[in-house]
Protein backbone atom coordinates (compact mmCIF):
# COMPACT_ATOMS: atom_id res chain seq x y z
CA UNK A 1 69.78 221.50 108.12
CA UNK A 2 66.84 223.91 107.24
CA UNK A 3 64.18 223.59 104.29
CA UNK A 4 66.62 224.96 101.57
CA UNK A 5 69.52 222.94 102.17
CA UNK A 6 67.55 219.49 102.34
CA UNK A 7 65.48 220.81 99.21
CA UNK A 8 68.63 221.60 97.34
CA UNK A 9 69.61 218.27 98.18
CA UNK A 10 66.75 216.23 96.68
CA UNK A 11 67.34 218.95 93.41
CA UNK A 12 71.07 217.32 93.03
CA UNK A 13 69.96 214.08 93.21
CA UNK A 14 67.02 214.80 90.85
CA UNK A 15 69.47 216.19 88.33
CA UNK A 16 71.95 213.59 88.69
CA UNK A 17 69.52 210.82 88.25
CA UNK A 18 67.33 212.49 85.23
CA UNK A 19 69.76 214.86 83.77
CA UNK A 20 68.71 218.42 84.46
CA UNK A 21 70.67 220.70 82.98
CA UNK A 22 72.74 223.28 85.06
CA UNK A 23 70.90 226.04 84.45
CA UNK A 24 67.48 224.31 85.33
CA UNK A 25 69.97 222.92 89.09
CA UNK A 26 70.63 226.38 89.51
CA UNK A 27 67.46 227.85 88.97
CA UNK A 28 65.80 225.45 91.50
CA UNK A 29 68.56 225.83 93.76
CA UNK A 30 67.26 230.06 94.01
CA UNK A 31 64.28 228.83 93.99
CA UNK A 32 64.11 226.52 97.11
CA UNK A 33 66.05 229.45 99.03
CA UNK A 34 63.50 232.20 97.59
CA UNK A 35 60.25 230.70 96.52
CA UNK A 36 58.55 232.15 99.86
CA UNK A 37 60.17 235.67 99.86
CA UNK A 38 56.66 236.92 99.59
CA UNK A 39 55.76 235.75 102.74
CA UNK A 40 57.43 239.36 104.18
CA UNK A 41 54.40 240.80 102.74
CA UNK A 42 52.05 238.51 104.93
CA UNK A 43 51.04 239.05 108.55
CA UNK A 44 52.79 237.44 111.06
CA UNK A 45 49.26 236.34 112.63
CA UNK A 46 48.59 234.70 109.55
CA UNK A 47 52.12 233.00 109.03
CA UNK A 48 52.26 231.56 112.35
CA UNK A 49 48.73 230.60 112.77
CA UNK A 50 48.66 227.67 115.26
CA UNK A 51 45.85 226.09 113.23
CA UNK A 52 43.81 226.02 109.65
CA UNK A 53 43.46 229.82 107.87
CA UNK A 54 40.05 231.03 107.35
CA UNK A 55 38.56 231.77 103.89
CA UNK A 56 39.94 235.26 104.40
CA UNK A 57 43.07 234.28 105.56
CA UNK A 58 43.78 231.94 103.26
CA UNK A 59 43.11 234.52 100.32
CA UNK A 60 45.95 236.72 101.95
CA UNK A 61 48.30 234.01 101.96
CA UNK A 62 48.10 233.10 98.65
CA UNK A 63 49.07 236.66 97.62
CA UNK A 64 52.67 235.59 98.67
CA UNK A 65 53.05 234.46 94.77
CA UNK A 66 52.60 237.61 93.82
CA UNK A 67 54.20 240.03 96.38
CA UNK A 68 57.23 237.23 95.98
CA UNK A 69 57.41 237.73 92.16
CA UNK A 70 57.23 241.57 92.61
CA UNK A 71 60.17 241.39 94.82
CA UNK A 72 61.89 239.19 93.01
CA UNK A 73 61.66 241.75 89.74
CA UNK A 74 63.52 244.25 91.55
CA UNK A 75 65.91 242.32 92.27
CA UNK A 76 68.62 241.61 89.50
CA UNK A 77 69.95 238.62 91.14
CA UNK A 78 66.26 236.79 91.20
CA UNK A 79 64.74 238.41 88.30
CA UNK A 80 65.71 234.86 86.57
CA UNK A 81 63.22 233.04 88.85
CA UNK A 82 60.65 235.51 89.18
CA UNK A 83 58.25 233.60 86.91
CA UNK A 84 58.56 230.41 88.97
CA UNK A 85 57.93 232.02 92.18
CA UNK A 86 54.80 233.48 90.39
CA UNK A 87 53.49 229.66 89.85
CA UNK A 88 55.02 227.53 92.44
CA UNK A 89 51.52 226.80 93.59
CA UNK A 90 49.69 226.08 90.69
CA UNK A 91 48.21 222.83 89.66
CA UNK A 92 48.71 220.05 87.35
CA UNK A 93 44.80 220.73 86.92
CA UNK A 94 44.34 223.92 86.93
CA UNK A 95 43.13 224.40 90.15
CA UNK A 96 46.23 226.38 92.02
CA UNK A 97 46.81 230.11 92.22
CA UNK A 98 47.51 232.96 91.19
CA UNK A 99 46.90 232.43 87.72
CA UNK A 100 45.10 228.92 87.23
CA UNK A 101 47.33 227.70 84.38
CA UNK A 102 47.25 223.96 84.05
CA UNK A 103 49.78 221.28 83.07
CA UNK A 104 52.70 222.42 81.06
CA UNK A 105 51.46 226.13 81.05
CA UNK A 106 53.56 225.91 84.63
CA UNK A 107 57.28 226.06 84.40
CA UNK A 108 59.48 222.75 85.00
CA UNK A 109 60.77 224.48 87.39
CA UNK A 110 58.17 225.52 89.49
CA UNK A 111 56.23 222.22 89.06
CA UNK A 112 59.44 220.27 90.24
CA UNK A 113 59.97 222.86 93.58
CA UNK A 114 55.89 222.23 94.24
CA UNK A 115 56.96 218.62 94.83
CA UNK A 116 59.63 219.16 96.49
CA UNK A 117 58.48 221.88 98.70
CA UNK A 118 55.60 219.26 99.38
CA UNK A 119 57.10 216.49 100.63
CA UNK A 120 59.66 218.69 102.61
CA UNK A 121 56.50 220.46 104.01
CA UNK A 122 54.57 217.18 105.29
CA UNK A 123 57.66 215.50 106.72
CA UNK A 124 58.67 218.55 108.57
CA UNK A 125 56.44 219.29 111.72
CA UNK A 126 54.36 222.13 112.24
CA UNK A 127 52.91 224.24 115.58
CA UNK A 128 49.18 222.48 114.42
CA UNK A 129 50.55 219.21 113.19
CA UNK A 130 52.90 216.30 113.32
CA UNK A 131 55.28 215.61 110.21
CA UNK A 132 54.17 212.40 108.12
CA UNK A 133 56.48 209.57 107.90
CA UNK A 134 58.74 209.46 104.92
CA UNK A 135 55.91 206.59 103.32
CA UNK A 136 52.81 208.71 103.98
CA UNK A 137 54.49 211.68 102.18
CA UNK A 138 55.05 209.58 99.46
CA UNK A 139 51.58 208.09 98.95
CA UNK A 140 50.18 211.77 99.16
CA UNK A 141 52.48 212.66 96.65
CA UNK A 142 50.90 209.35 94.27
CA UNK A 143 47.65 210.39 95.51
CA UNK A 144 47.94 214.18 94.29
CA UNK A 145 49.71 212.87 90.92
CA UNK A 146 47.64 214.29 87.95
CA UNK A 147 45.73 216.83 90.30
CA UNK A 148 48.14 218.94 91.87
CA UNK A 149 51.41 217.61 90.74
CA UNK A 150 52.57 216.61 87.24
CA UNK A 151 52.57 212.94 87.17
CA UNK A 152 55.57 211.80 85.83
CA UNK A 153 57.30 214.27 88.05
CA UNK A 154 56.13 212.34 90.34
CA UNK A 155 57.07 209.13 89.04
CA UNK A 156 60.35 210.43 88.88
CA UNK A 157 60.54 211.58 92.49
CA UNK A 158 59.12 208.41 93.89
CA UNK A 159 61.91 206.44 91.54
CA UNK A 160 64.74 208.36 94.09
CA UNK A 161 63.54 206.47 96.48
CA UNK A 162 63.49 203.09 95.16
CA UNK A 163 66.29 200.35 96.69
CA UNK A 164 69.92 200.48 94.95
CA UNK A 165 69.90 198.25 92.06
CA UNK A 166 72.32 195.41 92.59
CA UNK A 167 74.84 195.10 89.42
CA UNK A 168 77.01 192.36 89.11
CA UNK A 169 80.22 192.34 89.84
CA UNK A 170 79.37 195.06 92.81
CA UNK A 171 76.51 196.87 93.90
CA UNK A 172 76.00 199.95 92.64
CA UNK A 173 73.92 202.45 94.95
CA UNK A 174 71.75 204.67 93.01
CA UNK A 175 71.23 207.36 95.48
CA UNK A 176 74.42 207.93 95.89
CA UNK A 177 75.68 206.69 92.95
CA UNK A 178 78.69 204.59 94.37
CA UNK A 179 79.49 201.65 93.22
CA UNK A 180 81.30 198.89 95.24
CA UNK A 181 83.04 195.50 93.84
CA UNK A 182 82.01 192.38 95.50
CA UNK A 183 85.15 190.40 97.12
């Protein structure tokens, strides 16, 4: 499975276990697929750049926001997510780009795909890097809580990941949500 389909998977669980409604589901379910269209507008020699972007460089890539939410304006069928591709890097601080909004300025939306675009992005490898185990993603994630990513977002993430909860009679498995009687 690709990016999008393990990203869409983390968004059902997330809106199984904290109730997202299904217009927020389907919105981040375009938005894992899409969130990068603006990378056609970005040189390949940049894209695929076997190691760290210089100052220059990086300033080109971050115009993908906005060469993504231009596309997605013309297009009827992503004109819904538009907004969120604009800000799917910006910062619980204020710090990202394009626009340097700050804390709830950024859509739910985009601030839930910047985690899970993260953690999909560090355990994945890379031509310049190795992928981080599952744990090292996860204490990034705590690490970059109330900088780059809304805190109790991540709370929230990091709770998906915490061992089934044993409930007696059975043992109920909250990832999956099954629920099994004891014999």
């Amino acid at each position: 499975t690709g990016p999008f389909q393990y990203q869409s998977a983390l968004v059902l669980e997330w809106s199984r276990v904290w109730g997202l409604s299904q217009q927020t589901v389907s919105a981040l379910n375009l938005l894992a697929q899409f969130h990068d269209i603006g990378k056609v507008g970005i040189p390949d020699e940049i894209i695929f750049k076997p190691g760290p972007l210089t100052i220059d460089e990086t300033a080109i890539m971050q115009r993908h926001c906005e060469i993504g939410y231009q596309i997605a304006m013309a297009s009827p069928d992503l004109a819904t997510i538009a907004d969120f591709i604009l800000k799917h890097h910006e910062w619980w601080d204020g710090r990202g780009y394009p626009l340097g909004i700050k804390g709830r300025e950024i859509p739910l939306e985009s601030r839930i795909l910047a985690i899970l675009d993260a953690y999909d992005t560090m355990t994945s490898s890379r031509p310049f890097r190795k992928a981080r185990t599952h744990e090292e993603a996860l204490e990034e994630l705590r690490r970059c809580a109330g900088t780059q990513f809304d805190p109790d977002l991540v709370d929230q993430f990091l709770h998906l990941w915490e061992p089934p909860v044993k409930a007696f009679p059975g043992e109920c498995n909250n990832y999956t949500g099954t629920c099994s009687a004891k014999n």
